[in-house]
N, C-alpha and C. Protein backbone atom coordinates (compact mmCIF):
# COMPACT_ATOMS: atom_id res chain seq x y z
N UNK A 1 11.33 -13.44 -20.06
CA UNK A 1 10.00 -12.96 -19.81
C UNK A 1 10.01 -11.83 -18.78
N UNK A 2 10.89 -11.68 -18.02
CA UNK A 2 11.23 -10.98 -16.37
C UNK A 2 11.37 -9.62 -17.02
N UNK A 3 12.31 -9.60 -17.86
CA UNK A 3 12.94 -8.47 -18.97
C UNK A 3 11.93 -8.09 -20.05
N UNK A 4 11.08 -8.76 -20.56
CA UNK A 4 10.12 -7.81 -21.04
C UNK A 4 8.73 -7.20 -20.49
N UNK A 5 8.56 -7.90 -19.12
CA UNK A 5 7.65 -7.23 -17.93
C UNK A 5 7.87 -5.98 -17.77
N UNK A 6 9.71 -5.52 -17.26
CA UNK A 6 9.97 -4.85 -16.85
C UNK A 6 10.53 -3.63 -17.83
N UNK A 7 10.63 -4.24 -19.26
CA UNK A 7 10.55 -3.09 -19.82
C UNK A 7 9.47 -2.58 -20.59
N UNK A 8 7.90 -3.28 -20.19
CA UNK A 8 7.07 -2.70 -20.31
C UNK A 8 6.52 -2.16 -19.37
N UNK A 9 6.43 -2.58 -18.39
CA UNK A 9 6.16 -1.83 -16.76
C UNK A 9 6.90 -0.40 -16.79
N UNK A 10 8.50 -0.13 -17.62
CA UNK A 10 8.93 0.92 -17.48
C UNK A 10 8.60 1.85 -18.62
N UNK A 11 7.72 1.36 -19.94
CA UNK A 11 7.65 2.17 -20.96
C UNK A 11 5.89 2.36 -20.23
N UNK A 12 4.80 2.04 -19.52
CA UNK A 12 4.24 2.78 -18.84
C UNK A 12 4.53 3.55 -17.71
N UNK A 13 5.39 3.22 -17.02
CA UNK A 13 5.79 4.83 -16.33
C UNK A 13 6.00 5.51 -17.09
N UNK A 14 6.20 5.95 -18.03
CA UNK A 14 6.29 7.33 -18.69
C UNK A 14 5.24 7.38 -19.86
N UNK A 15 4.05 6.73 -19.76
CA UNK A 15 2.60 6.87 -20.36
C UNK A 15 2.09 8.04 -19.93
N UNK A 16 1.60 9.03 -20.44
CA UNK A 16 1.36 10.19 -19.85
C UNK A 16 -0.29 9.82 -19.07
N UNK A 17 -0.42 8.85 -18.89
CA UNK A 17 -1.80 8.41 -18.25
C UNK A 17 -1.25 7.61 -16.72
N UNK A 18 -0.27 7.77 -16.63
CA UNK A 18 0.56 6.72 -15.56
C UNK A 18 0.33 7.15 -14.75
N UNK A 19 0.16 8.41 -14.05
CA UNK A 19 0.29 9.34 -12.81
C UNK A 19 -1.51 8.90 -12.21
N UNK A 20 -2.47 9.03 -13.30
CA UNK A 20 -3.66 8.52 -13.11
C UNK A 20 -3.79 7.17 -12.37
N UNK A 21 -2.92 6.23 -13.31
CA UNK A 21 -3.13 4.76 -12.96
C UNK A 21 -2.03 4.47 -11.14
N UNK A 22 -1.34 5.23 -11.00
CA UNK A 22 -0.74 5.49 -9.94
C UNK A 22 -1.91 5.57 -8.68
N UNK A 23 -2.52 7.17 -8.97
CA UNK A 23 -3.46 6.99 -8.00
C UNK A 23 -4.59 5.74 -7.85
N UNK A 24 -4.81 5.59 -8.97
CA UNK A 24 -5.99 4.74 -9.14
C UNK A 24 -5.73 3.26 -8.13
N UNK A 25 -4.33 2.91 -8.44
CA UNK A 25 -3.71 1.87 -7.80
C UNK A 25 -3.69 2.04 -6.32
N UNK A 26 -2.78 3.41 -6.02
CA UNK A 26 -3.29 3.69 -4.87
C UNK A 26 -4.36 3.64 -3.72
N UNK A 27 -5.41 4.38 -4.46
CA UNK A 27 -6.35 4.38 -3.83
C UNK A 27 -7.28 3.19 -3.17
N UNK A 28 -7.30 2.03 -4.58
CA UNK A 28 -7.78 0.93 -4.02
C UNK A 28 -7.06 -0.19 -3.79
N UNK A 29 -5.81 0.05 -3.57
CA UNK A 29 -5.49 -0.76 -2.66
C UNK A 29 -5.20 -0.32 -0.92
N UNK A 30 -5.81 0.65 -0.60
CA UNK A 30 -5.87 1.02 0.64
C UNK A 30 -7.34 0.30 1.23
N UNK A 31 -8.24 -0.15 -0.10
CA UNK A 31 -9.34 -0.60 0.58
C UNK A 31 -9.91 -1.86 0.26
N UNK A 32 -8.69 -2.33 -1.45
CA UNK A 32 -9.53 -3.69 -1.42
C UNK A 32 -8.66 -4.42 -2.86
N UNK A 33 -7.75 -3.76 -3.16
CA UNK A 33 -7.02 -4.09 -4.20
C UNK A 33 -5.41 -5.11 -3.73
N UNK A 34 -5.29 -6.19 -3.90
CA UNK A 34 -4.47 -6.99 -3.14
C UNK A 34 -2.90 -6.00 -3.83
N UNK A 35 -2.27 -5.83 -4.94
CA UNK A 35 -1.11 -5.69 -5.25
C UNK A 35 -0.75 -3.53 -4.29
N UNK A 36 0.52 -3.61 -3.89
CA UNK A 36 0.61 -2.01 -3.50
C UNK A 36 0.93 -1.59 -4.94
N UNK A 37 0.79 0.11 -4.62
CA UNK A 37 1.41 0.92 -5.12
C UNK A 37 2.33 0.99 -5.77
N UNK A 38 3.35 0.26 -5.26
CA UNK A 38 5.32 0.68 -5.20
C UNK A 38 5.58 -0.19 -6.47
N UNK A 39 4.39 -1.24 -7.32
CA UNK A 39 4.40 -2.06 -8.10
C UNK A 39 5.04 -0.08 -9.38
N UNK A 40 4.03 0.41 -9.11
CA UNK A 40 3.98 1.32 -10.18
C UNK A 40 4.72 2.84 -9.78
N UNK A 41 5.02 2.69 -8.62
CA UNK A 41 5.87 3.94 -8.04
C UNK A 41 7.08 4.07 -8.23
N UNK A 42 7.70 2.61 -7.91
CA UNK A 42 9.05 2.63 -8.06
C UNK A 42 9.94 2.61 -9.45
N UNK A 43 8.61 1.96 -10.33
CA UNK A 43 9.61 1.97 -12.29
C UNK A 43 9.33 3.48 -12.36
N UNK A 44 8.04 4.33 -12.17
CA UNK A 44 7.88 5.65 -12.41
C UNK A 44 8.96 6.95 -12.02
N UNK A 45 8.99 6.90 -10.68
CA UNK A 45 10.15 7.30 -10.27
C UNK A 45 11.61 7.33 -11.32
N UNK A 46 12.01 5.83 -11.17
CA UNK A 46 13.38 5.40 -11.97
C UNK A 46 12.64 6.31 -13.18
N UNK A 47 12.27 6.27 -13.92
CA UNK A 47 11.97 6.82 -15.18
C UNK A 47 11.78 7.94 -15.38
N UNK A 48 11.46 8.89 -14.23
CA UNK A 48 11.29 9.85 -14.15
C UNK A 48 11.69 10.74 -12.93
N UNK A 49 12.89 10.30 -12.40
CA UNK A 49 13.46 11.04 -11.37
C UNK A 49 13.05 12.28 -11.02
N UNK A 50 12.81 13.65 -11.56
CA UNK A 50 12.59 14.82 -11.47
C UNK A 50 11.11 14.90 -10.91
N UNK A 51 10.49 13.97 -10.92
CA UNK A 51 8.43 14.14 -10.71
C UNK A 51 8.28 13.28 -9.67
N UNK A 52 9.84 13.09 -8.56
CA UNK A 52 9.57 11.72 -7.81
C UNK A 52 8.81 12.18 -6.54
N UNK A 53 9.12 13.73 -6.00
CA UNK A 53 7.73 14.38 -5.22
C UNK A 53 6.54 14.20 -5.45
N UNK A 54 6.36 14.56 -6.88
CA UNK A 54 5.05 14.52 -7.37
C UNK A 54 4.55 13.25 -7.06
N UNK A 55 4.80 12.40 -7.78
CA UNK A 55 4.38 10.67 -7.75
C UNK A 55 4.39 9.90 -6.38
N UNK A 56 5.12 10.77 -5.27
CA UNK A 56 5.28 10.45 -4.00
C UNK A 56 3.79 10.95 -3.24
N UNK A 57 3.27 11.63 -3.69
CA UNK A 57 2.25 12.88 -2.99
C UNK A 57 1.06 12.16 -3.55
N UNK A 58 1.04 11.98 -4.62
CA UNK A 58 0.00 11.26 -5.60
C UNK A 58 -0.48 10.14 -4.63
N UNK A 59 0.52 8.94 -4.59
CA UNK A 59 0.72 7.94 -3.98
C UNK A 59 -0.15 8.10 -2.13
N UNK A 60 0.55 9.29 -1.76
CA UNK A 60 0.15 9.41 -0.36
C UNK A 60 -1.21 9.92 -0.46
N UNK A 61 -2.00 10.97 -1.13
CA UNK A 61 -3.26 11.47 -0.83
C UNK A 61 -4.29 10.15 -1.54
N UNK A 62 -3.78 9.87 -2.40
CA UNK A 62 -5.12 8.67 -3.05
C UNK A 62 -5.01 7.75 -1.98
N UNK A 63 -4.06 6.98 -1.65
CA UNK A 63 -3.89 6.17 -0.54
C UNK A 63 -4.38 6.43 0.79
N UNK A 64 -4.87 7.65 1.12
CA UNK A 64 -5.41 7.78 2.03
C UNK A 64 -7.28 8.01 2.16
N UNK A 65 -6.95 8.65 1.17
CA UNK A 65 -8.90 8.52 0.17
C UNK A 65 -8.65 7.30 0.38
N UNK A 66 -8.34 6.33 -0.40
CA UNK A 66 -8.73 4.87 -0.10
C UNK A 66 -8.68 4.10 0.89
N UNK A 67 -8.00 4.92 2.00
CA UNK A 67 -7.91 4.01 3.16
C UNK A 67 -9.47 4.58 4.04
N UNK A 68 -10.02 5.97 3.43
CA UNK A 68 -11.65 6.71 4.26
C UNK A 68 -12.33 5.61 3.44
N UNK A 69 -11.99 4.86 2.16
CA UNK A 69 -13.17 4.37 1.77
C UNK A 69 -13.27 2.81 2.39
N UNK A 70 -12.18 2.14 3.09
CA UNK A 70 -11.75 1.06 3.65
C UNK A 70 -12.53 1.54 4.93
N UNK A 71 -12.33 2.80 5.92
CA UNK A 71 -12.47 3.00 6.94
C UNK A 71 -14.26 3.20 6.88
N UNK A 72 -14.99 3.71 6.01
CA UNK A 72 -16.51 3.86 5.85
C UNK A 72 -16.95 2.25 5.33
N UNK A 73 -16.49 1.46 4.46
CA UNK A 73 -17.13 0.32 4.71
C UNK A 73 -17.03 -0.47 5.53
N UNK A 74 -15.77 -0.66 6.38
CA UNK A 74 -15.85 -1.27 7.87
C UNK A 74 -17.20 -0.91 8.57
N UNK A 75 -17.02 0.65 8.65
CA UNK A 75 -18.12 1.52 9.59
C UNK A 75 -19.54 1.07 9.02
N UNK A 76 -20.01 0.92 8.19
CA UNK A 76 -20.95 1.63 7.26
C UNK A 76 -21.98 0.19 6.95
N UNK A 77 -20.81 -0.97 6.61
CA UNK A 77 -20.91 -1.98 5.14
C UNK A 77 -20.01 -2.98 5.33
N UNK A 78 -20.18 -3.25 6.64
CA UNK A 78 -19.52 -4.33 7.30
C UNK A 78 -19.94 -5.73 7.01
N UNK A 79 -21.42 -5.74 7.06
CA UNK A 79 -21.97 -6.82 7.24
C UNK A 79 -21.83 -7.80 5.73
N UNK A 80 -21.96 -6.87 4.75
CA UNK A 80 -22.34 -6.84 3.47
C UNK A 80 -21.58 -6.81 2.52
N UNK A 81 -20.38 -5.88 2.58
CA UNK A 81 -19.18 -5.87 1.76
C UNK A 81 -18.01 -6.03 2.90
N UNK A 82 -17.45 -5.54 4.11
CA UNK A 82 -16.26 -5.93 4.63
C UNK A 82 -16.42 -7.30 4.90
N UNK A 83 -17.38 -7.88 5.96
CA UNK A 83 -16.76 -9.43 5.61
C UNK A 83 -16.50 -9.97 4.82
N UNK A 84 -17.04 -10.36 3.56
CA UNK A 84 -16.87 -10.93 2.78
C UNK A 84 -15.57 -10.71 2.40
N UNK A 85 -15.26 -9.42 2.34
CA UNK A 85 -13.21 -9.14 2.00
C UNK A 85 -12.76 -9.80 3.51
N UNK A 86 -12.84 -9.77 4.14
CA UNK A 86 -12.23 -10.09 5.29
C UNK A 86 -12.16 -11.81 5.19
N UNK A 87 -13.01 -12.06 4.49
CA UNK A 87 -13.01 -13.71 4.40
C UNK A 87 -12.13 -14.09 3.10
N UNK A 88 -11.95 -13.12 2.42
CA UNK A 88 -11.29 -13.67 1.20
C UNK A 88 -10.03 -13.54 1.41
N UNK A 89 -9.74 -12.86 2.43
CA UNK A 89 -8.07 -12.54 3.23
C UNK A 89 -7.83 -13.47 4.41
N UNK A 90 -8.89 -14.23 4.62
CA UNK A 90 -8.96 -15.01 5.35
C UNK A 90 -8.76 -14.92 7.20
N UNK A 91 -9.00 -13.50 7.30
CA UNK A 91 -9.25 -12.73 8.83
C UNK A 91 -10.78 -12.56 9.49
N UNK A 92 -11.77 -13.32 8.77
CA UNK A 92 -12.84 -12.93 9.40
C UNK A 92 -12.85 -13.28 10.45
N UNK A 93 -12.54 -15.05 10.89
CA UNK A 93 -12.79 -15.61 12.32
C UNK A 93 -12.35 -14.87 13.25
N UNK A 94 -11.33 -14.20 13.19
CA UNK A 94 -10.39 -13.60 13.96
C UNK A 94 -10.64 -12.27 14.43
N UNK A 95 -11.91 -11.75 13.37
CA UNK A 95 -11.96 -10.54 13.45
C UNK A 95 -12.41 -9.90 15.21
N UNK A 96 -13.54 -10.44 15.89
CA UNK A 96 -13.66 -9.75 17.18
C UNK A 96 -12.99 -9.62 18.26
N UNK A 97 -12.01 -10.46 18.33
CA UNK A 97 -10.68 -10.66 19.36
C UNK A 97 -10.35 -9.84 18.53
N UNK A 98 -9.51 -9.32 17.30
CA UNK A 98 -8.47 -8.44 17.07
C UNK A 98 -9.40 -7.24 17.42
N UNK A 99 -10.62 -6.94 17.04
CA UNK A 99 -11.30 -5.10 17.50
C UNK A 99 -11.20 -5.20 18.64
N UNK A 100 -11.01 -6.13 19.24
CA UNK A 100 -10.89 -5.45 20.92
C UNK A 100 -9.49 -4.75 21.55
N UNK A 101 -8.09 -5.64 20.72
CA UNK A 101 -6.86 -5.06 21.06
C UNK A 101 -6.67 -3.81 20.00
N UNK A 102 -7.53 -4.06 19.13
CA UNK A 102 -7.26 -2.86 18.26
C UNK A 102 -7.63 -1.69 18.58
N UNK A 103 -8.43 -1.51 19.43
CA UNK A 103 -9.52 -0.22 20.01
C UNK A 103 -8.28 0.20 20.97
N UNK A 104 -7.78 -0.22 21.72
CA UNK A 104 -6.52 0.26 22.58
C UNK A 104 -5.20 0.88 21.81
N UNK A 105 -4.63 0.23 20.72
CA UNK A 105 -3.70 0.64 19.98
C UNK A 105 -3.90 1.00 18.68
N UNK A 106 -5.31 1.47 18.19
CA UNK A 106 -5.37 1.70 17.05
C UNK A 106 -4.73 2.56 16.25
N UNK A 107 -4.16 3.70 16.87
CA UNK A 107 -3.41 4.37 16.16
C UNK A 107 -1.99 4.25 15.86
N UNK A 108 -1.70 3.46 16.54
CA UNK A 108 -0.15 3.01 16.13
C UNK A 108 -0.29 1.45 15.04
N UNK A 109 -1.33 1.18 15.62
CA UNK A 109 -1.19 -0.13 14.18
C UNK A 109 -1.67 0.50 12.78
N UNK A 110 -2.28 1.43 12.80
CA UNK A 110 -2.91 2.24 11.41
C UNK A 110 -1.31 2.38 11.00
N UNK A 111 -0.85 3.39 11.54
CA UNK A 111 0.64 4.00 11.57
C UNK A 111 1.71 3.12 11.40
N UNK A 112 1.67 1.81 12.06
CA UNK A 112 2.84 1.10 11.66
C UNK A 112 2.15 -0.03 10.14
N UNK A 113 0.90 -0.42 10.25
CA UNK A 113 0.78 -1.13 8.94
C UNK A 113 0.79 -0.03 7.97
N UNK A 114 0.75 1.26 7.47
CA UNK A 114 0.88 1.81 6.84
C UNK A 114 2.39 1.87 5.72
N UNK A 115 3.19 1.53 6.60
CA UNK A 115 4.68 1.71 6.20
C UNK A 115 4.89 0.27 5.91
N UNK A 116 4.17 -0.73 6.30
CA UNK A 116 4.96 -2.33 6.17
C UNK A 116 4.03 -2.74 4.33
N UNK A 117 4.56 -3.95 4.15
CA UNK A 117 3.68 -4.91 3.21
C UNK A 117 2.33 -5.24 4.00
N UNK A 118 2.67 -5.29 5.36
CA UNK A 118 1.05 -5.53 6.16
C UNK A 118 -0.18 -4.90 4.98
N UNK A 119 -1.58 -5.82 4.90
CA UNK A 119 -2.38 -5.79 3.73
C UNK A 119 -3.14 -4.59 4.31
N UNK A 120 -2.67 -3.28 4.27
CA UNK A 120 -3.22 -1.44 4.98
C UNK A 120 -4.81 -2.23 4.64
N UNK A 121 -4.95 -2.20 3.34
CA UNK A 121 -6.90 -2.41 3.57
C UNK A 121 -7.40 -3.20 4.63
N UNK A 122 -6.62 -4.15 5.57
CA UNK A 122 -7.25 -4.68 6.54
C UNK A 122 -7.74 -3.57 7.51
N UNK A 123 -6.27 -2.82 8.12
CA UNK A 123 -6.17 -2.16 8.85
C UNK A 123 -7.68 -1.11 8.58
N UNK A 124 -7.59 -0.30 7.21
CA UNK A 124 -8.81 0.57 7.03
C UNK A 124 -10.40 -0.01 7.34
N UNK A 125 -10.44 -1.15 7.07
CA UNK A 125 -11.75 -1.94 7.35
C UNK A 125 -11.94 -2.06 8.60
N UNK A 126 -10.69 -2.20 9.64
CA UNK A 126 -10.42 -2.95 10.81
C UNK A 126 -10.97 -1.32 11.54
N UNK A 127 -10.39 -0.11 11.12
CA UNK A 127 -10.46 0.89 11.64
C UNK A 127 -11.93 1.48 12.03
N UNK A 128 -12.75 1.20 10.57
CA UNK A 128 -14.34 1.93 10.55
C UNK A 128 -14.73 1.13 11.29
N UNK A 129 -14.55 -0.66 11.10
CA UNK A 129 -15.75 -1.71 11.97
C UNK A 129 -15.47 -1.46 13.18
N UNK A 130 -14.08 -1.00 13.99
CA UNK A 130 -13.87 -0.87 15.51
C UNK A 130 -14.33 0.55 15.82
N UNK A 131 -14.65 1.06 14.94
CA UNK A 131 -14.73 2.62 15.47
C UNK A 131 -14.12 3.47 15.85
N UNK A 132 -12.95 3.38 14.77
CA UNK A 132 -11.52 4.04 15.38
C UNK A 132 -11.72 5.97 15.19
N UNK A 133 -11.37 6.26 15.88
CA UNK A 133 -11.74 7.79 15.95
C UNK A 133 -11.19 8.41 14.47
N UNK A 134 -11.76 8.81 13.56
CA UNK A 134 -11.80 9.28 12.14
C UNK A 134 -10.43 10.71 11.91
N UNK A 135 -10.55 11.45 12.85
CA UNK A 135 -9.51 12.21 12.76
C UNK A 135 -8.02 11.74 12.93
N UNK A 136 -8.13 10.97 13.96
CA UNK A 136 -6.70 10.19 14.28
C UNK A 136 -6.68 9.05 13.35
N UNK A 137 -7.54 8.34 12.90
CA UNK A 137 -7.19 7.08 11.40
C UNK A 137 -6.47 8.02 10.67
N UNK A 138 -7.01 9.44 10.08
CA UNK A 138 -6.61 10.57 9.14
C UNK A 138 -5.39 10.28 9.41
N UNK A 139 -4.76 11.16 10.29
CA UNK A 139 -3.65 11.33 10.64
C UNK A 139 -3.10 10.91 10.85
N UNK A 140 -3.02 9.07 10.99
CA UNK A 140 -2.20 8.26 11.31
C UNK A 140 -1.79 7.95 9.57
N UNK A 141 -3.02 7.76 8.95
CA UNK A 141 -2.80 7.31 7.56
C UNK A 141 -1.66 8.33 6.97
N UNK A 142 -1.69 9.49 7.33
CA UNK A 142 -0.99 10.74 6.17
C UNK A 142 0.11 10.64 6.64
N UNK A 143 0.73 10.37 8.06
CA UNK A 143 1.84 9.85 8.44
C UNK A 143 2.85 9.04 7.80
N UNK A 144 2.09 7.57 8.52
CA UNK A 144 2.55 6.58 7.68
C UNK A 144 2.83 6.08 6.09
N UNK A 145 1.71 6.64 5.31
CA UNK A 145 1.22 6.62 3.67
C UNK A 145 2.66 7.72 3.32
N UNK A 146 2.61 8.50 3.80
CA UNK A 146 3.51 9.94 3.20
C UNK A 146 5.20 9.41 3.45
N UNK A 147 4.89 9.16 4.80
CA UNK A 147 6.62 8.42 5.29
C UNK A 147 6.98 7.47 4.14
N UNK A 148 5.99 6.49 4.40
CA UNK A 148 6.41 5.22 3.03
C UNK A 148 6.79 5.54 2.00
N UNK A 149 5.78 6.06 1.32
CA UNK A 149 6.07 6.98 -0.23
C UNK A 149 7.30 7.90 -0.47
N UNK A 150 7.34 8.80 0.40
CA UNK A 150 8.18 9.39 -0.16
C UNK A 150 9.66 9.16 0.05
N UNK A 151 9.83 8.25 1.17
CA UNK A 151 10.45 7.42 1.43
C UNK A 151 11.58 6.36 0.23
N UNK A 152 10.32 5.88 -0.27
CA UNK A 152 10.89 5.00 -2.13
C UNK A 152 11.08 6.26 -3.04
N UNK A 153 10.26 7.20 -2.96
CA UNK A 153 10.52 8.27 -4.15
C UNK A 153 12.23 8.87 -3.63
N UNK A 154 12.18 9.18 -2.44
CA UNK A 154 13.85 9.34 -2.33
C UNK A 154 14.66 9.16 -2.38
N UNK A 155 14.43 7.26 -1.99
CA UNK A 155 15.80 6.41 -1.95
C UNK A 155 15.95 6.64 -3.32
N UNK A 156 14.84 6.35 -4.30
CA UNK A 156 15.28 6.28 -6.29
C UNK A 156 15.84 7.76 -6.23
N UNK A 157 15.10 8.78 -5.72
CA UNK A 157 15.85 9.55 -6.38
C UNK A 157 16.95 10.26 -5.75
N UNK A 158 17.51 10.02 -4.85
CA UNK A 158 18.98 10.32 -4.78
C UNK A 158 19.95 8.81 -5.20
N UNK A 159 19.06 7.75 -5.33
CA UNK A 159 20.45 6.85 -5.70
C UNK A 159 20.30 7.01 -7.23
N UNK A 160 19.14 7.51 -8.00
CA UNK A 160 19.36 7.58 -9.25
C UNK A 160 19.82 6.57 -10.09
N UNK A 161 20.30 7.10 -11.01
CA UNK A 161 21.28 5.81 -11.84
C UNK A 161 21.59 4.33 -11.17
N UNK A 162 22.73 4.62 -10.53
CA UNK A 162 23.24 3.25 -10.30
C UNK A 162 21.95 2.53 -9.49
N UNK A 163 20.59 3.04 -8.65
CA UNK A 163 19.88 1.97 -8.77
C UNK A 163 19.00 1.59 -9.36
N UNK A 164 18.91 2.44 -11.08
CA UNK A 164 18.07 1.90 -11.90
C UNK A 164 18.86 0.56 -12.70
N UNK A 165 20.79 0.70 -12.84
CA UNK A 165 21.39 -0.29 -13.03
C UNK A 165 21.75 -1.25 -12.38
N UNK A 166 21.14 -1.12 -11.01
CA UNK A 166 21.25 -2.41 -10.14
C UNK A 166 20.27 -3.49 -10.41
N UNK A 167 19.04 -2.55 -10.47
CA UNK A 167 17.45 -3.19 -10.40
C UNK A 167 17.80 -3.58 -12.35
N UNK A 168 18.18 -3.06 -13.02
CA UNK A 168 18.34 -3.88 -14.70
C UNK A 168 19.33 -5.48 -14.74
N UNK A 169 20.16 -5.18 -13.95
CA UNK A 169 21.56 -6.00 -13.76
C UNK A 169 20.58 -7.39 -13.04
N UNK A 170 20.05 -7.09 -11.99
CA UNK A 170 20.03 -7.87 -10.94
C UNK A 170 18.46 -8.14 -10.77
N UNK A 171 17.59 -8.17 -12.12
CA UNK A 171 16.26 -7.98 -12.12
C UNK A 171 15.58 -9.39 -11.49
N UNK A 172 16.34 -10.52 -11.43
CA UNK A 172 15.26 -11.91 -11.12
C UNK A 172 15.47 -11.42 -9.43
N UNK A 173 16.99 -11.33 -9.26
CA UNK A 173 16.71 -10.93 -7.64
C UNK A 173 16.01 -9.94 -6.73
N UNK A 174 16.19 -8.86 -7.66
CA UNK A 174 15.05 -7.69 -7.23
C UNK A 174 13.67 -8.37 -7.13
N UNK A 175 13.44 -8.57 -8.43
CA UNK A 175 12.11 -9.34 -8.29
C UNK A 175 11.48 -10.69 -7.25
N UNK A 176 12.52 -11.26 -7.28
CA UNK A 176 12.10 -12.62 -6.24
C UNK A 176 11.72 -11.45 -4.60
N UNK A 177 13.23 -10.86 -4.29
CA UNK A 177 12.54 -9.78 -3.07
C UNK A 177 11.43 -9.29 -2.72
N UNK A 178 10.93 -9.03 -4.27
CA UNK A 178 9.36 -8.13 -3.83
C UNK A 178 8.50 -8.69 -3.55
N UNK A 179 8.36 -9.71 -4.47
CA UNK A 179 7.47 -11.36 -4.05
C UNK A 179 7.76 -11.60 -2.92
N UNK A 180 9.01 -12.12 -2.17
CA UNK A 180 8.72 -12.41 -0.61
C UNK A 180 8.58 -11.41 0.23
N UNK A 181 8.67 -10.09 0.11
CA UNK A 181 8.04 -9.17 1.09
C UNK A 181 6.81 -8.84 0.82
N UNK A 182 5.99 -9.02 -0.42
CA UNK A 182 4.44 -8.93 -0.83
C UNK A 182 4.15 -10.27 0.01
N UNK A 183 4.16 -11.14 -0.36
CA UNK A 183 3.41 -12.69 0.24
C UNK A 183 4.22 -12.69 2.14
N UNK A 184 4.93 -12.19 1.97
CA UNK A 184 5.56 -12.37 3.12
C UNK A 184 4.78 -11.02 4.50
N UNK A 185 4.71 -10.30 3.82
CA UNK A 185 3.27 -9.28 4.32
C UNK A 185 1.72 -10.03 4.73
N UNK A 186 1.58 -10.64 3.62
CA UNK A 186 0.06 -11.45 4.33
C UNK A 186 0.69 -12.72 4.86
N UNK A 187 1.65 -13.31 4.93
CA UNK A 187 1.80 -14.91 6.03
C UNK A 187 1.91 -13.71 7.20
N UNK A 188 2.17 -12.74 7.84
CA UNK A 188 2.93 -12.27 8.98
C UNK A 188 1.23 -11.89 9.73
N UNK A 189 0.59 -11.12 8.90
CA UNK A 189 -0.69 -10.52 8.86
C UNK A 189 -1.79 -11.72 9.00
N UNK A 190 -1.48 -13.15 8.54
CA UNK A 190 -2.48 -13.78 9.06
C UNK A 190 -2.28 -14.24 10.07
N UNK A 191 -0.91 -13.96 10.80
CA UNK A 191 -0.46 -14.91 11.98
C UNK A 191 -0.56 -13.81 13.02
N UNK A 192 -1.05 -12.44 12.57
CA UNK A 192 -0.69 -11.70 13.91
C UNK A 192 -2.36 -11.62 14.58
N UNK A 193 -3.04 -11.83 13.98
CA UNK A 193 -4.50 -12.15 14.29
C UNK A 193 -4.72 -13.40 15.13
C-alpha cells in the first residue's frame, strides 16, 4: 500500500497542476492546514530535479501569504475564528501566558518555528493576536520559510539519484521518519506552551 501512495504521490509531482497544488498546500498550511508542504515538495523535486528553485520559491512566497493570513486572523478574528483553531490544536488555555513571552522573543520564535515541524500556523495566529510588529513577522517568515525550502529543494537536488533510490529502497523507513517528526512537531509544541 506504502508503494502505491508513493508512486502516486510521485506521478502527481509531475501533474502539470502540481506547482498550483504546491502553493495551495503551502499557503494554508501556514494558517490552518495541519499536513506541511514537504508532503508535496520533496516527491516534486525528486521528479523534477531541474525546477527544484522554482518549487523551492513557490513553497517560500505562498507560505508566507499564508502565514499574513494566520498573522491577520490572530489580529483581526481572534475571537471568532483563531480560537477555535487554537482549541482544536489544543493551545488555547495556554494561550495568554505564551503572548506575554512571545511579545519579548517574537521574532526569533517566528524564525525558528519556521524551519522546525513546530505547527508555523500557531506561530502566525500567535503573531497577529500578540501584535507582533508586521514588518519583522515578514521578515522573519521569508527567512525562515526560504531557509527551510530551499534547503529540501537542495539537499534532493544535489543528492539527486541516489536519494530518490534511497527514499524507493527504504520507503517504510523514510516514511515512519516523517510521521515521527510531523506528530513529533505537535507533542514538542504542546509541551512548550
Amino acid at each position: 500500500m506504502l508503494r502505491r501512495l508513493y508512486d502516486w504521490t510521485m506521478s502527481l509531482a509531475a501533474h502539470r497542476q502540481a506547482t498550483r497544488a504546491l502553493a495551495g498546500v503551502s499557503f494554508a498550511e501556514s494558517s490552518f492546514f495541519p499536513i506541511p508542504p514537504d508532503v508535496l515538495l520533496i516527491p516534486m523535486v525528486i521528479a523534477e530535479r531541474r525546477r527544484a528553485w522554482q518549487f523551492a520559491t513557490v513553497c517560500t512566497v505562498a507560505s508566507v501569504l499564508g502565514g499574513l493570513l494566520g498573522w491577520v486572523i490572530g489580529a483581526f478574528l481572534f475571537e471568532t475564528v483563531a480560537q477555535p483553531i487554537l482549541q482544536v490544536y489544543g493551545y488555547a488555555d495556554k494561550f495568554t501566558e505564551f503572548a506575554a513571552r512571545y511579545n519579548q522573543w517574537g521574532a526569533w520564535i517566528v524564525f525558528m518555528a519556521g524551519l522546525t515541524p513546530f505547527p508555523y500556523k500557531v506561530i502566525t495566529i500567535a503573531s497577529g493576536a500578540t501584535g507582533l510588529s508586521l514588518p519583522i513577522f515578514i521578515v522573519a517568515s521569508i527567512l525562515s520559510r526560504g531557509l527551510r525550502f530551499f534547503a529540501v529543494a537542495g539537499l534532493l537536488y544535489w543528492l539527486g539519484p541516489p536519494i530518490r533510490d534511497f527514499i524507493e529502497r527504504r520507503l517504510g523507513l523514510v516514511f515512519t521518519a516523517f510521521v515521527v517528526l510531523l506528530l513529533g512537531g505537535f507533542v514538542v509544541a504542546r509541551y512548550m506552551f
